[in-house]
N, C-alpha and C. Protein backbone atom coordinates (compact mmCIF):
# COMPACT_ATOMS: atom_id res chain seq x y z
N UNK A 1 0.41 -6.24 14.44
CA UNK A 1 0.73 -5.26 13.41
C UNK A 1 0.63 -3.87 14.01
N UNK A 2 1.62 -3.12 13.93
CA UNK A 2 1.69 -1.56 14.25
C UNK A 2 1.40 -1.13 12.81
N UNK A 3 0.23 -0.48 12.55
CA UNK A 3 -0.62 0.36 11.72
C UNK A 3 -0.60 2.15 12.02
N UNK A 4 0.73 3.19 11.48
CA UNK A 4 0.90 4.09 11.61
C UNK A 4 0.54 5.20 10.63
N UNK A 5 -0.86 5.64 11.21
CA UNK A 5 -1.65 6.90 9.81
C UNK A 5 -1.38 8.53 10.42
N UNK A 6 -0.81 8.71 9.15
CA UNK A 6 -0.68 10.33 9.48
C UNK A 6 -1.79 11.28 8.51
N UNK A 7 -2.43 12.08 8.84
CA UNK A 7 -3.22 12.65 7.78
C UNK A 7 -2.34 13.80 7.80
N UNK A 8 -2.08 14.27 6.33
CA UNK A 8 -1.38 15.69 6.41
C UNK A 8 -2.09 16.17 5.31
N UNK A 9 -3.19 16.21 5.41
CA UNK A 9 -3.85 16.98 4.81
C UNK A 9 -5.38 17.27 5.33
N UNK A 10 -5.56 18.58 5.24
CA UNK A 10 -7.13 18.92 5.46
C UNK A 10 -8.28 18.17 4.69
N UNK A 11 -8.09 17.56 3.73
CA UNK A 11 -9.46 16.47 3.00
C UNK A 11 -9.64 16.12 3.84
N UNK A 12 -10.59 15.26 3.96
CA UNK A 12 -11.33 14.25 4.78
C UNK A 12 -11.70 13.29 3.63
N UNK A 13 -11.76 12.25 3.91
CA UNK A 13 -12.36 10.96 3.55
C UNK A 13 -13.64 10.59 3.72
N UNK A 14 -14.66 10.55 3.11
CA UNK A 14 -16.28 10.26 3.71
C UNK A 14 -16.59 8.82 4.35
N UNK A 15 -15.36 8.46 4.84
CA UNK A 15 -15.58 7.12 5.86
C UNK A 15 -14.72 6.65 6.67
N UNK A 16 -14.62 5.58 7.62
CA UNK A 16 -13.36 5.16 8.50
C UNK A 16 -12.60 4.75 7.77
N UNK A 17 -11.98 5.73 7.47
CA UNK A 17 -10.47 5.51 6.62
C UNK A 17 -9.01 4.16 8.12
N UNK A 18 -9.53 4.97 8.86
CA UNK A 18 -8.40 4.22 9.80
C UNK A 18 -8.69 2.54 10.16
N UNK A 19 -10.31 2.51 10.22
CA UNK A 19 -11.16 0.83 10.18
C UNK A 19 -10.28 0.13 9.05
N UNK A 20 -10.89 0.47 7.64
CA UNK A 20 -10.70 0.26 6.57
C UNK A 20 -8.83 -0.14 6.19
N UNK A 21 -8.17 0.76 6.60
CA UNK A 21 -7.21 0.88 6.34
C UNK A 21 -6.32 -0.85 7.05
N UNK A 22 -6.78 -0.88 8.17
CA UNK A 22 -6.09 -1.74 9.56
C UNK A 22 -6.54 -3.11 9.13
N UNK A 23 -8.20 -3.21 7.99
CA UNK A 23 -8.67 -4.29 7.64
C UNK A 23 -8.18 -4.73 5.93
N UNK A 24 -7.50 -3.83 5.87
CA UNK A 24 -7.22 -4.36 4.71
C UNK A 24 -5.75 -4.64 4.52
N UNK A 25 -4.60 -3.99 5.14
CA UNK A 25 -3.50 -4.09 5.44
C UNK A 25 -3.25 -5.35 5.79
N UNK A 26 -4.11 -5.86 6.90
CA UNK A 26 -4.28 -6.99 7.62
C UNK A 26 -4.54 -8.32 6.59
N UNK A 27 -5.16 -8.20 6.01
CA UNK A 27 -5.69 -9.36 5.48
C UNK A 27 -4.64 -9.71 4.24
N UNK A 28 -4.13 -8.21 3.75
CA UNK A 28 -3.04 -8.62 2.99
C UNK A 28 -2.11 -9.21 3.49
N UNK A 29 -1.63 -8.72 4.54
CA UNK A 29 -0.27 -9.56 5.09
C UNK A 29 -0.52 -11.12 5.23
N UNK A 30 -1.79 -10.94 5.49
CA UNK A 30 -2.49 -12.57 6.39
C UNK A 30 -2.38 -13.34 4.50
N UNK A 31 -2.74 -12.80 3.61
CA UNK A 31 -2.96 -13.71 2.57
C UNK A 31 -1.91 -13.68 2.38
N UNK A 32 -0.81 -13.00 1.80
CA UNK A 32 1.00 -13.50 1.67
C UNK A 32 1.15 -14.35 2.40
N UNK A 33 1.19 -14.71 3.15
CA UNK A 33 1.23 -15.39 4.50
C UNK A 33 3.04 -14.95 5.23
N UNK A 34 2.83 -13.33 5.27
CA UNK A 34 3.94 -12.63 5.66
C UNK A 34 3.94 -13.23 7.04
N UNK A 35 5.18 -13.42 7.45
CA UNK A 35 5.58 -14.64 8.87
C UNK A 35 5.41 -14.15 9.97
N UNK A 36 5.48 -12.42 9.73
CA UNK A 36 6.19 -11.67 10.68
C UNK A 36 5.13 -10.68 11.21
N UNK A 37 5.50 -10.25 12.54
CA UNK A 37 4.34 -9.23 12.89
C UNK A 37 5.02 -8.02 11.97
N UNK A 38 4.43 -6.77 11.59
CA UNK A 38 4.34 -6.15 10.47
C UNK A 38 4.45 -4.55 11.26
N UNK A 39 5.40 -3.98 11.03
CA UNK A 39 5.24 -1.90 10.72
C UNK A 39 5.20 -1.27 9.61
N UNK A 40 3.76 -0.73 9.43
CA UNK A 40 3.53 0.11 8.13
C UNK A 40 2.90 1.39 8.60
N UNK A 41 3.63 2.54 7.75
CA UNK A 41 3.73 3.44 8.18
C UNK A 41 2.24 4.18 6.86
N UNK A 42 1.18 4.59 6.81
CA UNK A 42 0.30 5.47 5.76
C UNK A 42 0.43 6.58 5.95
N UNK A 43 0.58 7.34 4.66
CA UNK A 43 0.54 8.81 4.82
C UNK A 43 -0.55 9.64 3.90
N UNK A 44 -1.11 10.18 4.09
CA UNK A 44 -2.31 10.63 3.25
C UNK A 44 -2.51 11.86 3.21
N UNK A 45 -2.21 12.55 1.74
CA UNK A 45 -1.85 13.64 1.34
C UNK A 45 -2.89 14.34 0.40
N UNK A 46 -2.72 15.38 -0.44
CA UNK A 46 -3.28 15.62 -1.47
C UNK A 46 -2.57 15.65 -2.26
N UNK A 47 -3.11 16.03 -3.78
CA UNK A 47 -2.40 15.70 -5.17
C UNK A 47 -0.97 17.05 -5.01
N UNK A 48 -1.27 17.98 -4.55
CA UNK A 48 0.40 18.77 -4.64
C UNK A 48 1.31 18.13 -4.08
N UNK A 49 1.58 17.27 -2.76
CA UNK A 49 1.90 16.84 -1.93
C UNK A 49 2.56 15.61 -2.33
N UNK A 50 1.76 14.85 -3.10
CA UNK A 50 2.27 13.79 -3.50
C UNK A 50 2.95 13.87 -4.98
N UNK A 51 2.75 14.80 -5.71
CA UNK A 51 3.51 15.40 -6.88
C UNK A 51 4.98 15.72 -6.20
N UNK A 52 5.04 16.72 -5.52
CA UNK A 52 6.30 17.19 -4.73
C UNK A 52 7.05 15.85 -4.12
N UNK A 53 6.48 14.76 -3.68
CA UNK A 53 7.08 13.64 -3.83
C UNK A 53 7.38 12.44 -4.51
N UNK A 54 6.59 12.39 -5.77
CA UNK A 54 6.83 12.01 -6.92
C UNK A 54 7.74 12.26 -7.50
N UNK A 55 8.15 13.66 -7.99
CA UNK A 55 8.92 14.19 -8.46
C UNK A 55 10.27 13.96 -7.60
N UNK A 56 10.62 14.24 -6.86
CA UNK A 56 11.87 14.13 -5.55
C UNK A 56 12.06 12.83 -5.37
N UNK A 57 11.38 11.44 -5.52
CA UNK A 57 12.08 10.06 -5.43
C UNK A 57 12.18 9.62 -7.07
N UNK A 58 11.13 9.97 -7.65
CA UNK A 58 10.84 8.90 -8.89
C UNK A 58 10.91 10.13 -10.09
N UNK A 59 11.28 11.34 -10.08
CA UNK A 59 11.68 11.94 -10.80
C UNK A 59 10.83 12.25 -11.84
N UNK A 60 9.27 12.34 -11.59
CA UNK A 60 8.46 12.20 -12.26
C UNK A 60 7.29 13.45 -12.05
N UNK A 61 7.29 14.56 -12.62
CA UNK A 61 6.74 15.50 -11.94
C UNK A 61 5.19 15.97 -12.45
N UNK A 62 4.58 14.97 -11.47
CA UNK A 62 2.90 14.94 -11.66
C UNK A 62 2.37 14.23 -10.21
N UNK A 63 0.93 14.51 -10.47
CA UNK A 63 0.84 13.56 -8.75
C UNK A 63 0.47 12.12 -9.75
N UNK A 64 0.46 11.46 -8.56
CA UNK A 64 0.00 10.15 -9.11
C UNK A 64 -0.96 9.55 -7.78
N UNK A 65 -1.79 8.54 -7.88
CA UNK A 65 -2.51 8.14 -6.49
C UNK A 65 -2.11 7.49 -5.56
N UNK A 66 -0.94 6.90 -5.78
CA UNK A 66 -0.46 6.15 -4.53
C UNK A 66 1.18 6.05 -4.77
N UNK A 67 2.21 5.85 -3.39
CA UNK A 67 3.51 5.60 -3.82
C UNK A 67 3.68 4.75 -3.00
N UNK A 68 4.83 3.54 -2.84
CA UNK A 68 5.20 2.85 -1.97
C UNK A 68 6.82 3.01 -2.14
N UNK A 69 7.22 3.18 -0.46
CA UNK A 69 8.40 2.92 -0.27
C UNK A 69 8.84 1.19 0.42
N UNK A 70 9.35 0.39 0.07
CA UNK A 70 9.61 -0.68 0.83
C UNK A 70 10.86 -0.42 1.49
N UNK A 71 10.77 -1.24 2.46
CA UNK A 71 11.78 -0.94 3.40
C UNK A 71 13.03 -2.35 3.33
N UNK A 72 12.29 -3.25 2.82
CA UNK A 72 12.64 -4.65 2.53
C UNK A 72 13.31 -4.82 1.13
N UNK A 73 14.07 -5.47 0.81
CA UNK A 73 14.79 -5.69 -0.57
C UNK A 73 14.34 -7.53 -0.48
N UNK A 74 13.90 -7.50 -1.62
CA UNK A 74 13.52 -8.97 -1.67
C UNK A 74 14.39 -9.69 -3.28
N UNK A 75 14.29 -10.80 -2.88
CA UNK A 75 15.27 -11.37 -4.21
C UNK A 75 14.50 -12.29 -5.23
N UNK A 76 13.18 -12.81 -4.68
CA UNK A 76 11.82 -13.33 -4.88
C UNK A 76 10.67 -12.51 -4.47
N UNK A 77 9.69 -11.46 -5.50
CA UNK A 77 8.71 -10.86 -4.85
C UNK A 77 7.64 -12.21 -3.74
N UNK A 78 7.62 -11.58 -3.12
CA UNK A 78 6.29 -12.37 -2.12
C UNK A 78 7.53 -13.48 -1.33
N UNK A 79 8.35 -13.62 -1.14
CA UNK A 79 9.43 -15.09 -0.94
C UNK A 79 9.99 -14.30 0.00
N UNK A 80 9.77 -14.20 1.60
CA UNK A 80 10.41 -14.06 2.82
C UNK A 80 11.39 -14.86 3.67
N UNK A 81 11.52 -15.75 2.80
CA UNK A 81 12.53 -17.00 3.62
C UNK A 81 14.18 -15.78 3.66
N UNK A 82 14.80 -15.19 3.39
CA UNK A 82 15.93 -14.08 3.33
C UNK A 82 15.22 -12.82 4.71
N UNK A 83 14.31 -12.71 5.50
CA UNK A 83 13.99 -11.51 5.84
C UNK A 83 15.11 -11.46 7.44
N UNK A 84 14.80 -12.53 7.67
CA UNK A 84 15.89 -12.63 9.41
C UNK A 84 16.96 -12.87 9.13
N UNK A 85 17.61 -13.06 7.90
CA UNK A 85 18.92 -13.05 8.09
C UNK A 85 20.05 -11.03 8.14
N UNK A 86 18.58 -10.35 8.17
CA UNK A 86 19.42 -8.77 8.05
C UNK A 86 18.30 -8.25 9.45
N UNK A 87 18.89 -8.00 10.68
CA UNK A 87 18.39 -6.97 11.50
C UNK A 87 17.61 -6.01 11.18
N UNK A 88 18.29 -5.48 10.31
CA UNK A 88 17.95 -4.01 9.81
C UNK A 88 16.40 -3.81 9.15
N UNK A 89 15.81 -5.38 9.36
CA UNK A 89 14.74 -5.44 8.62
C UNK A 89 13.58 -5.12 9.56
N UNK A 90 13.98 -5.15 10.80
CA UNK A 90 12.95 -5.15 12.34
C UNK A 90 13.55 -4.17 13.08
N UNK A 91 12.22 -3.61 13.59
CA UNK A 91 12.42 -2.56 14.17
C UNK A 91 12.59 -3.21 16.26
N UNK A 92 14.21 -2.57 16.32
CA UNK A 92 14.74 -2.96 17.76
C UNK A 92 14.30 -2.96 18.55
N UNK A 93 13.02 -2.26 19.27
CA UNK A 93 12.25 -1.70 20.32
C UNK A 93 10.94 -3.28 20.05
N UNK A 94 10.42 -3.14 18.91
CA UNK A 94 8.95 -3.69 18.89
C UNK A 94 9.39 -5.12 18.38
N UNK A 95 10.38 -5.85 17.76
CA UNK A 95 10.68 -6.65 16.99
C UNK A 95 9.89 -6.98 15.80
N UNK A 96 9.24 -6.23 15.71
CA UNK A 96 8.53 -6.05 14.19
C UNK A 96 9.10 -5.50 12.58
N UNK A 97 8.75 -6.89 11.94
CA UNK A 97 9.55 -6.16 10.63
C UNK A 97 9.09 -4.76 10.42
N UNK A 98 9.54 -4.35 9.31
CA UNK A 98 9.78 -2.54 9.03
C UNK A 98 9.12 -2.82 7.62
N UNK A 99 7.83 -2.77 7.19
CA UNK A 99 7.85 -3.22 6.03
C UNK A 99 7.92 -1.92 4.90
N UNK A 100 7.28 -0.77 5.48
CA UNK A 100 7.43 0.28 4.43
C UNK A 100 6.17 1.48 4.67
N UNK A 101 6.49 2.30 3.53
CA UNK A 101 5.69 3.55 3.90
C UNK A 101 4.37 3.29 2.28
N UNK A 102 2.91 3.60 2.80
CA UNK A 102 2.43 3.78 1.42
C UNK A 102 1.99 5.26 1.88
N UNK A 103 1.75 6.03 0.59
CA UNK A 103 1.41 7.08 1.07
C UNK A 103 0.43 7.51 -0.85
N UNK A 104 -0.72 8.01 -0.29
CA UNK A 104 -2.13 7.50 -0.77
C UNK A 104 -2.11 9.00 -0.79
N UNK A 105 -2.63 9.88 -2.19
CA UNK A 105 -3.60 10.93 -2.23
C UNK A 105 -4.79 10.87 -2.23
N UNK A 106 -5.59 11.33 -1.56
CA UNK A 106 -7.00 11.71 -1.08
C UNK A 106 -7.97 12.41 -1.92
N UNK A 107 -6.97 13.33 -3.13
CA UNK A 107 -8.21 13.99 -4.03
C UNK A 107 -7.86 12.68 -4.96
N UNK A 108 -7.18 11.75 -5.13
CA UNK A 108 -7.10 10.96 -6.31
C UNK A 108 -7.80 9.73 -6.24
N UNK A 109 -8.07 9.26 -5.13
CA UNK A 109 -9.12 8.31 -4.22
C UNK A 109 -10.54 8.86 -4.82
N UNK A 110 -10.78 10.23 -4.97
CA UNK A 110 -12.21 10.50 -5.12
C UNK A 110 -11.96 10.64 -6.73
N UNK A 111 -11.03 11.01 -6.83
CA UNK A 111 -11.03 11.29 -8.31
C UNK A 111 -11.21 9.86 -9.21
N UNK A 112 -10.57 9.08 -8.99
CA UNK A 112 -10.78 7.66 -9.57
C UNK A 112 -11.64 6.83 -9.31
N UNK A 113 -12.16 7.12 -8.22
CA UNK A 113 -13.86 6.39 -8.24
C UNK A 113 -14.86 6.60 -8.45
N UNK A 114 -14.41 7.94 -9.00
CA UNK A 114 -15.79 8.66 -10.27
C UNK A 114 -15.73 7.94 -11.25
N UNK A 115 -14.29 7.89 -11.50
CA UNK A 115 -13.63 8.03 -13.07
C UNK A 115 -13.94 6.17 -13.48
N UNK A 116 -14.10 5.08 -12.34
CA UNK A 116 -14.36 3.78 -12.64
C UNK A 116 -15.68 3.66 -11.79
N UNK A 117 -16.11 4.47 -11.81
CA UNK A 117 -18.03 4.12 -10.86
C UNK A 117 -17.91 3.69 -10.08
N UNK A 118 -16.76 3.20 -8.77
CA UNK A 118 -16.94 2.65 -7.56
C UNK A 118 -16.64 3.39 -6.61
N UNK A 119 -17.03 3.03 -5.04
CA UNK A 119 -17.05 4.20 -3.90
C UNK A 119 -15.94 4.10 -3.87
N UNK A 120 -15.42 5.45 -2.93
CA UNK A 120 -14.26 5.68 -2.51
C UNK A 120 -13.11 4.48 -1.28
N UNK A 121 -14.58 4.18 -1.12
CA UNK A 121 -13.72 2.91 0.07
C UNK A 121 -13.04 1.90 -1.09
N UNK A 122 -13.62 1.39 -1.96
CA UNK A 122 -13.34 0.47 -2.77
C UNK A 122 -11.86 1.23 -3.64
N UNK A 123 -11.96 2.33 -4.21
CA UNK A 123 -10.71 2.90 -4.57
C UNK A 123 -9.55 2.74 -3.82
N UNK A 124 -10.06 2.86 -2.38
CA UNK A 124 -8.77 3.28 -1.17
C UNK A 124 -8.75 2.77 -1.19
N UNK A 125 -9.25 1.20 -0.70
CA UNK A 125 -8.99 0.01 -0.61
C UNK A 125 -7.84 -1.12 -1.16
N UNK A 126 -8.39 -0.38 -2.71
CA UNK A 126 -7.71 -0.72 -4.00
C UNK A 126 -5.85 -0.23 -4.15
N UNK A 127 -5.87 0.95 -3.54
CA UNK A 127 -4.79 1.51 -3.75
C UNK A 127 -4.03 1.05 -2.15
N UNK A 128 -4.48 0.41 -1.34
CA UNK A 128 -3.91 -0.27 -0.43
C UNK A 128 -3.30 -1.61 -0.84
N UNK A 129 -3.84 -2.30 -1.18
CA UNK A 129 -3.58 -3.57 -1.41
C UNK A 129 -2.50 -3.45 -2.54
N UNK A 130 -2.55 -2.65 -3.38
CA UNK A 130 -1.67 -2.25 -4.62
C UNK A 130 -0.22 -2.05 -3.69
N UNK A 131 -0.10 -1.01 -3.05
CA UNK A 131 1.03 -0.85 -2.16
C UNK A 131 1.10 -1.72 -1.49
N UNK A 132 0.39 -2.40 -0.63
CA UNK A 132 1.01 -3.55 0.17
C UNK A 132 1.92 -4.39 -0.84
N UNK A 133 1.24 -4.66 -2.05
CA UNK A 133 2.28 -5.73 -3.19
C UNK A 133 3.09 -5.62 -2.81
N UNK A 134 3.74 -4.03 -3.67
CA UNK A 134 4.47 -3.63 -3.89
C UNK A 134 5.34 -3.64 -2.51
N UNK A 135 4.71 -3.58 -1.55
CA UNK A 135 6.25 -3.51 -0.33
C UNK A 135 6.27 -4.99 -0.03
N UNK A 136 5.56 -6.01 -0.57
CA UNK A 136 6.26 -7.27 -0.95
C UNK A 136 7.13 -7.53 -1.68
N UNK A 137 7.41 -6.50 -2.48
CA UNK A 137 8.60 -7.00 -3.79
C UNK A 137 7.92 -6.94 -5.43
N UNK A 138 6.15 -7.00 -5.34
CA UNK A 138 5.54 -7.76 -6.67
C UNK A 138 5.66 -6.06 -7.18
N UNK A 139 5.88 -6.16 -8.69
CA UNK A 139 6.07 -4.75 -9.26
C UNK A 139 5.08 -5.37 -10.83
N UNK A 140 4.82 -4.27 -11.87
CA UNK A 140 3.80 -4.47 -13.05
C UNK A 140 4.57 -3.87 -14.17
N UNK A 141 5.90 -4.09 -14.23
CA UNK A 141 6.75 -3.06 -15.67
C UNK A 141 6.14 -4.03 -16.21
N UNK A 142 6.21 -5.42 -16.47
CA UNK A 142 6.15 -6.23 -17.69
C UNK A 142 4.76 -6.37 -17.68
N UNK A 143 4.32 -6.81 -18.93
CA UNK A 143 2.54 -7.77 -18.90
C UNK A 143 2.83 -8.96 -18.46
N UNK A 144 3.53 -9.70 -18.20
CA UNK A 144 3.12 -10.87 -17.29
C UNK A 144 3.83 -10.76 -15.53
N UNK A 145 4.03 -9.35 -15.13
CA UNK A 145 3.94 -9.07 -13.96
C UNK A 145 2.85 -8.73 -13.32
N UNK A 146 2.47 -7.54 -14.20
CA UNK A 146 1.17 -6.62 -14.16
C UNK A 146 -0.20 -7.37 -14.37
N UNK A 147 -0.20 -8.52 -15.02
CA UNK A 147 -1.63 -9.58 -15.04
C UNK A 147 -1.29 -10.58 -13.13
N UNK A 148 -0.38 -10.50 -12.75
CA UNK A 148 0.00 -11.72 -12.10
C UNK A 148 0.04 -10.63 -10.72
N UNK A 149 0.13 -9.30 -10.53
CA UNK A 149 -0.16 -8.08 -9.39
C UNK A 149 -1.64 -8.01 -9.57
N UNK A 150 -2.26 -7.93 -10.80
CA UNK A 150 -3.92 -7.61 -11.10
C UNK A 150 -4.74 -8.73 -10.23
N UNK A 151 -3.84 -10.03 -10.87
CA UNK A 151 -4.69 -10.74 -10.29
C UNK A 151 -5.08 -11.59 -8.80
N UNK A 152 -3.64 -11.16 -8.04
CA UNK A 152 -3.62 -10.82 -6.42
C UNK A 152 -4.68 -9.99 -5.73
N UNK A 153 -4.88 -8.92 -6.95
CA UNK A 153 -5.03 -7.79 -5.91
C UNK A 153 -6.84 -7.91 -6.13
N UNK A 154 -7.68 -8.47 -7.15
CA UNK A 154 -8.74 -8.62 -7.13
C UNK A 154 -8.88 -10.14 -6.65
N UNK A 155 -7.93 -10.82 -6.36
CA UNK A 155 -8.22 -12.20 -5.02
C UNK A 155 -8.50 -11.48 -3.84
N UNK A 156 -7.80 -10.38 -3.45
CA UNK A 156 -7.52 -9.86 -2.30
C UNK A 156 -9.02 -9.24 -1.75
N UNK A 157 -9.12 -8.17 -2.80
CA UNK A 157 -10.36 -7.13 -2.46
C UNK A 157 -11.64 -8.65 -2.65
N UNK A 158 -12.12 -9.65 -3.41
CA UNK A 158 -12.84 -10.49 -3.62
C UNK A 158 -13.21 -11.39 -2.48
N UNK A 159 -12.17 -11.83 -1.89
CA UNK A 159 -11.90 -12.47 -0.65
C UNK A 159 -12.65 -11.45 0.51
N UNK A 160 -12.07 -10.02 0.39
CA UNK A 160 -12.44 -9.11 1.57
C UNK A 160 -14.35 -8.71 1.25
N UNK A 161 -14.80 -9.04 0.26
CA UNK A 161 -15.97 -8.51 -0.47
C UNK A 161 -15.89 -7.13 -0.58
N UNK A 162 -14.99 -6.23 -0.56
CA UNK A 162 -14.44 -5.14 -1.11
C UNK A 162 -14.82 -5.03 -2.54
N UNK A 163 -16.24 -4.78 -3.34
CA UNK A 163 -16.16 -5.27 -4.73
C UNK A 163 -16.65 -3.45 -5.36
N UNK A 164 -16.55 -3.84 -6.67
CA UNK A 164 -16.95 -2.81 -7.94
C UNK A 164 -18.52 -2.44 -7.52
């Protein structure tokens, strides 16, 4: 797995954000049981930053805590049997799929683990695994999407002992 973190922002994180990040990415792919060695790109911003890009893809002008871009079009969320039949899905140099960009605000990480009593690792954590779904394909418009993403994503962090 090529694990690519950019910090563009002056916050800091009060822990190994880059440990954390590589162990949890990881274990997600490993539990999908994604086939492929993996490129994910993190970007970690603050709340203006990610508003200004909120607004400019999703037309939605507020920050929010996390966004995912997938790079993959899937026709079954989580269902990779379609990924080698398009090039365009692996990157030419590394032969690694291209799976997508998450890109995570940093005051909203602290802000929401006030706001539910758990540390910040457990927030970030949280908002990792959320984006990894999502650049699987799994999305939460409906209630029986959004119970069936919920309940991945606390297998996920449960499994990692990542807890509340």
């Amino acid at each position: 797995m090529t694990l690519s973190i950019e910090n563009e922002t002056e916050l800091e994180l009060p822990f190994e954000y880059e440990k954390l990040a590589e162990k949890v990415i990881d274990y997600t792919i490993e539990h999908e049981n994604f086939p492929f060695e993996a490129e994910i790109n993190l970007i970690l911003v603050d709340n203006e930053n990610i508003k200004q890009i909120n607004e400019k893809y999703r037309q939605i002008a507020r920050s929010t805590d996390v966004l995912s871009f997938p790079m993959i079009e899937y026709d079954v969320a989580g269902n990779f049997d379609k990924i080698e039949a398009d090039d365009n899905n692996f990157n030419p140099d590394s032969g690694e799929a291209i799976i997508g960009d998450i890109i995570i605000s940093i005051e909203k990480v602290e802000e929401q683990a006030n706001l539910y009593g758990h540390t910040q690792e457990r927030e970030f954590a949280f908002l990792l695994v959320h984006s990894m779904l999502h650049l699987f394909g799994y999305d939460h418009m409906e209630p029986d999407e959004a119970a069936f993403m919920e309940n991945k994503q606390n297998e996920i962090l449960n499994e990692l002992q990542i807890l509340r």
